[in-house]
Protein backbone atom coordinates (compact mmCIF):
# COMPACT_ATOMS: atom_id res chain seq x y z
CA UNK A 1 -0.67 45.53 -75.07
CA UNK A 2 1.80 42.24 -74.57
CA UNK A 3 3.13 44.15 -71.52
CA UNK A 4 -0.53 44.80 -70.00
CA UNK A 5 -1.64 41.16 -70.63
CA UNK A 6 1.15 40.07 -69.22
CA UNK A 7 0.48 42.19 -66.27
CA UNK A 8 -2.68 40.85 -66.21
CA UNK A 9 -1.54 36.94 -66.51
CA UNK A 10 0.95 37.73 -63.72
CA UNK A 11 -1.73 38.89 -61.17
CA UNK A 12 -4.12 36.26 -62.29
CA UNK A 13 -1.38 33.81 -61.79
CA UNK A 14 -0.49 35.14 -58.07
CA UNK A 15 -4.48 34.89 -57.50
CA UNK A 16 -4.50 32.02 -58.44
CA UNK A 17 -1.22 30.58 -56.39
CA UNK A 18 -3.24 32.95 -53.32
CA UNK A 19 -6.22 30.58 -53.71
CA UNK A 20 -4.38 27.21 -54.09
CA UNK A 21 -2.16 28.24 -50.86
CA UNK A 22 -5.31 28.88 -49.23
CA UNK A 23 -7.25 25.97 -50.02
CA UNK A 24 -5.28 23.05 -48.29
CA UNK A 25 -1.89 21.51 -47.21
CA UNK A 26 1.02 20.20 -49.39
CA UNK A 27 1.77 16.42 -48.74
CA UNK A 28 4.90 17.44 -46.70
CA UNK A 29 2.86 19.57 -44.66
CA UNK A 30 0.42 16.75 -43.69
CA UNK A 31 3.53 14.35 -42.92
CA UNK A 32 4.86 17.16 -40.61
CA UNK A 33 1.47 17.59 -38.68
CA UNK A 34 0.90 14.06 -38.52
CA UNK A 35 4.36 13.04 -37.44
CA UNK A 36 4.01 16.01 -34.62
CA UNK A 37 0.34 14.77 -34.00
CA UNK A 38 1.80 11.10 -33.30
CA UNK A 39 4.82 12.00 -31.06
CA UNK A 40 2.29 14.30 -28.47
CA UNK A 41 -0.33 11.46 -28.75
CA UNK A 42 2.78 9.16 -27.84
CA UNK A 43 4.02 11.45 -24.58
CA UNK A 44 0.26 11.81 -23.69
CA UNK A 45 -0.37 8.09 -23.73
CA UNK A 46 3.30 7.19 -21.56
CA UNK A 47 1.78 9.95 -19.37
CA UNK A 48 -1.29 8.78 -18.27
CA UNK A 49 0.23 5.17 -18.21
CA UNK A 50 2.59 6.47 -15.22
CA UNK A 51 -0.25 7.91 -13.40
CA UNK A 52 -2.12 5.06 -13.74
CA UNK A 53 0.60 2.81 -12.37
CA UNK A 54 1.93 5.02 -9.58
CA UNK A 55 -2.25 5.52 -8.41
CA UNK A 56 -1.93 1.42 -8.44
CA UNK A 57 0.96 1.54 -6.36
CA UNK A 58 -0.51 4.32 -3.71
CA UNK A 59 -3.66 2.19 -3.60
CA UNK A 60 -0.94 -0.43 -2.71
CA UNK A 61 0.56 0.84 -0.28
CA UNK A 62 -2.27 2.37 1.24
CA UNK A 63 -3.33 -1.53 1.88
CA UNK A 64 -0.12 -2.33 3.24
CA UNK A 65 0.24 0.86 5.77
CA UNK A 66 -2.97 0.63 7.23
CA UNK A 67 -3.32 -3.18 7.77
CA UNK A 68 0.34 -2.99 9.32
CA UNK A 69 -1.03 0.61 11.67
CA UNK A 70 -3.86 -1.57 12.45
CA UNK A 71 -2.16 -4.76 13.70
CA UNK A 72 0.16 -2.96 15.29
CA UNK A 73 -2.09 -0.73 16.98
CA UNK A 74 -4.67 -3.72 18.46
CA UNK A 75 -1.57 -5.50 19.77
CA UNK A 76 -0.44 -2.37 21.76
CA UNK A 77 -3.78 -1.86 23.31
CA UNK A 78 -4.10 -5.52 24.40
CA UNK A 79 -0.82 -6.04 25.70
CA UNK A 80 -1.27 -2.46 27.55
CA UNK A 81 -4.50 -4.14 29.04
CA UNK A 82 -2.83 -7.15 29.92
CA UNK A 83 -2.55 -8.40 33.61
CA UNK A 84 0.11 -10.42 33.09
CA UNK A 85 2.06 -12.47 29.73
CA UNK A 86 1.17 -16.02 29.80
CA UNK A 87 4.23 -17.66 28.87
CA UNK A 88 3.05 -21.46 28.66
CA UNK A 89 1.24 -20.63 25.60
CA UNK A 90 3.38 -17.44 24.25
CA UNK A 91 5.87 -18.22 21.41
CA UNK A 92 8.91 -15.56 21.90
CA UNK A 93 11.62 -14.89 18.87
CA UNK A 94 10.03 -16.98 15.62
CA UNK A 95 9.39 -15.65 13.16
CA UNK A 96 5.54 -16.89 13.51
CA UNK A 97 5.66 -16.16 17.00
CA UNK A 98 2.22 -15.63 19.42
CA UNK A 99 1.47 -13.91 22.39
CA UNK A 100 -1.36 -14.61 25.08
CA UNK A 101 -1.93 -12.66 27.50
CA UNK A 102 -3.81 -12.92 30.77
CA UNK A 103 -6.18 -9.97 30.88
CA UNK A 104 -9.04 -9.01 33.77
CA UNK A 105 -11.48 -6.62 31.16
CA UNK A 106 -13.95 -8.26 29.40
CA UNK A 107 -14.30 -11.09 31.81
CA UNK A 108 -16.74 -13.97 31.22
CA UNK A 109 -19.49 -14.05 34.15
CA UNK A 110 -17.83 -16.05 36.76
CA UNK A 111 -14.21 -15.91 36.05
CA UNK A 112 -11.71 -13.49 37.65
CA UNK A 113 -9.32 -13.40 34.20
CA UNK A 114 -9.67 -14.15 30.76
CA UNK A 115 -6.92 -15.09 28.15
CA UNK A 116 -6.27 -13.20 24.90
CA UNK A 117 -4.17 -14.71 21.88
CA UNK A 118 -2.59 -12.93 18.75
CA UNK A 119 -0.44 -15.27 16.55
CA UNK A 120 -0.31 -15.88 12.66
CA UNK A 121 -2.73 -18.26 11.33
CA UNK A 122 -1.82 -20.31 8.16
CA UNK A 123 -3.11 -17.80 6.04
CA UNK A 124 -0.36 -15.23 6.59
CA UNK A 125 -3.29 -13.21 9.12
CA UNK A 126 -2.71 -11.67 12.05
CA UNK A 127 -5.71 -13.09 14.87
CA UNK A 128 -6.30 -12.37 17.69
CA UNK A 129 -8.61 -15.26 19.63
CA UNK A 130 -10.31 -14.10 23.17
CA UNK A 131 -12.11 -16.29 24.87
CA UNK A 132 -15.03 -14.79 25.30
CA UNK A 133 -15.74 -13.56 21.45
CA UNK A 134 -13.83 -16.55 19.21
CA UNK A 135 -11.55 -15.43 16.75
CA UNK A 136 -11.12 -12.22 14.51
CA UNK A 137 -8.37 -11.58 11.87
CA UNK A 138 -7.05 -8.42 12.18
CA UNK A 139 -5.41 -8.24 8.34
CA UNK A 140 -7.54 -7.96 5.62
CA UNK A 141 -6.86 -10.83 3.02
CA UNK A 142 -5.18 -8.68 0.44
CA UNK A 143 -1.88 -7.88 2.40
CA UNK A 144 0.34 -11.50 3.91
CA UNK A 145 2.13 -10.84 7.28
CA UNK A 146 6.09 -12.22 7.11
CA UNK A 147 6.35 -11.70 10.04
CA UNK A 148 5.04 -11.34 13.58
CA UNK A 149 7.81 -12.01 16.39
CA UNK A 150 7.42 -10.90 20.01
CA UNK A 151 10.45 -11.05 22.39
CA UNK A 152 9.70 -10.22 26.20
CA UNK A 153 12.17 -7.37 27.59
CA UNK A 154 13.10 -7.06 30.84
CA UNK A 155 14.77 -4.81 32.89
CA UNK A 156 18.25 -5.56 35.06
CA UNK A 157 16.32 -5.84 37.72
CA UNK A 158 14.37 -8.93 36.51
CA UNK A 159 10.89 -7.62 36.57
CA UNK A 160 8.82 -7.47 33.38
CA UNK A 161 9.13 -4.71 31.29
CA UNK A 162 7.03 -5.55 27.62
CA UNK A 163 6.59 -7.04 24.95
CA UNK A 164 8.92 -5.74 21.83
CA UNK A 165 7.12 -6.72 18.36
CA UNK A 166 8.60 -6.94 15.17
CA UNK A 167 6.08 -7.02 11.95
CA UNK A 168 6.46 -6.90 8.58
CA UNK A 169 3.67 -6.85 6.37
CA UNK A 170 3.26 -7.10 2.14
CA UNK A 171 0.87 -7.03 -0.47
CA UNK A 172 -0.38 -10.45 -1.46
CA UNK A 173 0.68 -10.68 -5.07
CA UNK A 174 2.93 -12.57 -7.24
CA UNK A 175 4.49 -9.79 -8.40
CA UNK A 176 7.75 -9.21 -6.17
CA UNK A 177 7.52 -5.22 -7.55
CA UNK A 178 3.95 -4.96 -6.28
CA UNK A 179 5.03 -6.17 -2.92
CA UNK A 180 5.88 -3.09 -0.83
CA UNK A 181 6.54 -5.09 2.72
CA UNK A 182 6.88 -2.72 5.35
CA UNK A 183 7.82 -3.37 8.53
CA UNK A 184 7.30 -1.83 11.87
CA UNK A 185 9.04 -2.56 15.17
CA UNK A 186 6.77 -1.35 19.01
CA UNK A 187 7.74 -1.45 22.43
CA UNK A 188 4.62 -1.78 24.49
CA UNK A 189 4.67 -1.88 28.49
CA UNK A 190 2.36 -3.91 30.44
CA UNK A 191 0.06 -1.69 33.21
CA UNK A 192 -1.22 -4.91 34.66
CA UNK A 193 -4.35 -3.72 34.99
């Protein structure tokens, strides 16, 4: 009969083990889980940080590219409208340089030609000022222009040949990593039109 109970205490002890197995976790089981639980929580957390940062930066740079496409695509089209350069006014190789041009499209009633500026204003803006409509920026104020120099090319022959135009364009912040400058150099030739 000692050999049956003890059967019996055996099975009821394995039951029993079954059961408290079953019903929860041993401490080192919970420091394992939590320990694993912290390290992905960790990863996750440097991951989304680096997404946020690089979407900052692309947002960045966005700014930069299309202000810089922008400037540099307004000062093509006017100098490709241009008559003529007007050199009295025209600042050639500075840094801060400006251009005027004589132009004969969007002539004031009664004139024959009209006279188109783009330069850097104080700001750190690229303007352009036309007589007839005042002055527009062309940059928006969250990018600062380095640089805007024009030097006038021309050929062997000693006619006029364009206007070369160097630009380099950043993000306006404080933070020299958060800068991004890009710059762009054009070649534009006038059709004195």
């Amino acid at each position: 009969m000692t050999k049956f109970k003890s059967k019996i205490e055996n099975r009821k002890l394995k039951a029993d083990l079954k059961q408290y197995n079953e019903a929860g976790f041993t401490l080192m089981e919970f420091v394992v889980y939590t320990a694993l639980l912290g390290l992905i929580l960790v990863f996750l957390f440097n991951f989304l940080l680096g997404i946020i940062g690089h979407q900052g930066k692309g947002k960045i740079r966005e700014a930069v590219i299309s202000n810089t496409t922008h400037v540099a695509n307004t000062i093509d089209y006017e100098i490709r409208r241009a008559h003529q350069i007007y050199d009295s006014t025209s600042q050639f190789d500075v840094a801060s340089g400006q251009l005027s041009l004589d132009t004969r499209n969007s002539v004031p009633n009664g004139e024959s030609s009209t006279y188109v500026d783009i330069y850097l204003n104080s700001e750190n803006q690229v303007c352009i000022r036309r007589e007839s409509d005042g002055v527009v920026c062309l940059t928006t104020d969250n990018v600062n222009v380095t640089q805007l120099q024009f030097k006038k090319i021309t050929l062997s022959d000693s006619s006029e040949s364009g206007i070369q135009t160097n630009l380099t364009v950043e993000y306006n912040t404080n933070d020299p990593d958060q800068k991004l400058p890009m710059n762009i150099q054009t070649f534009t030739r006038l059709r004195n039109e």
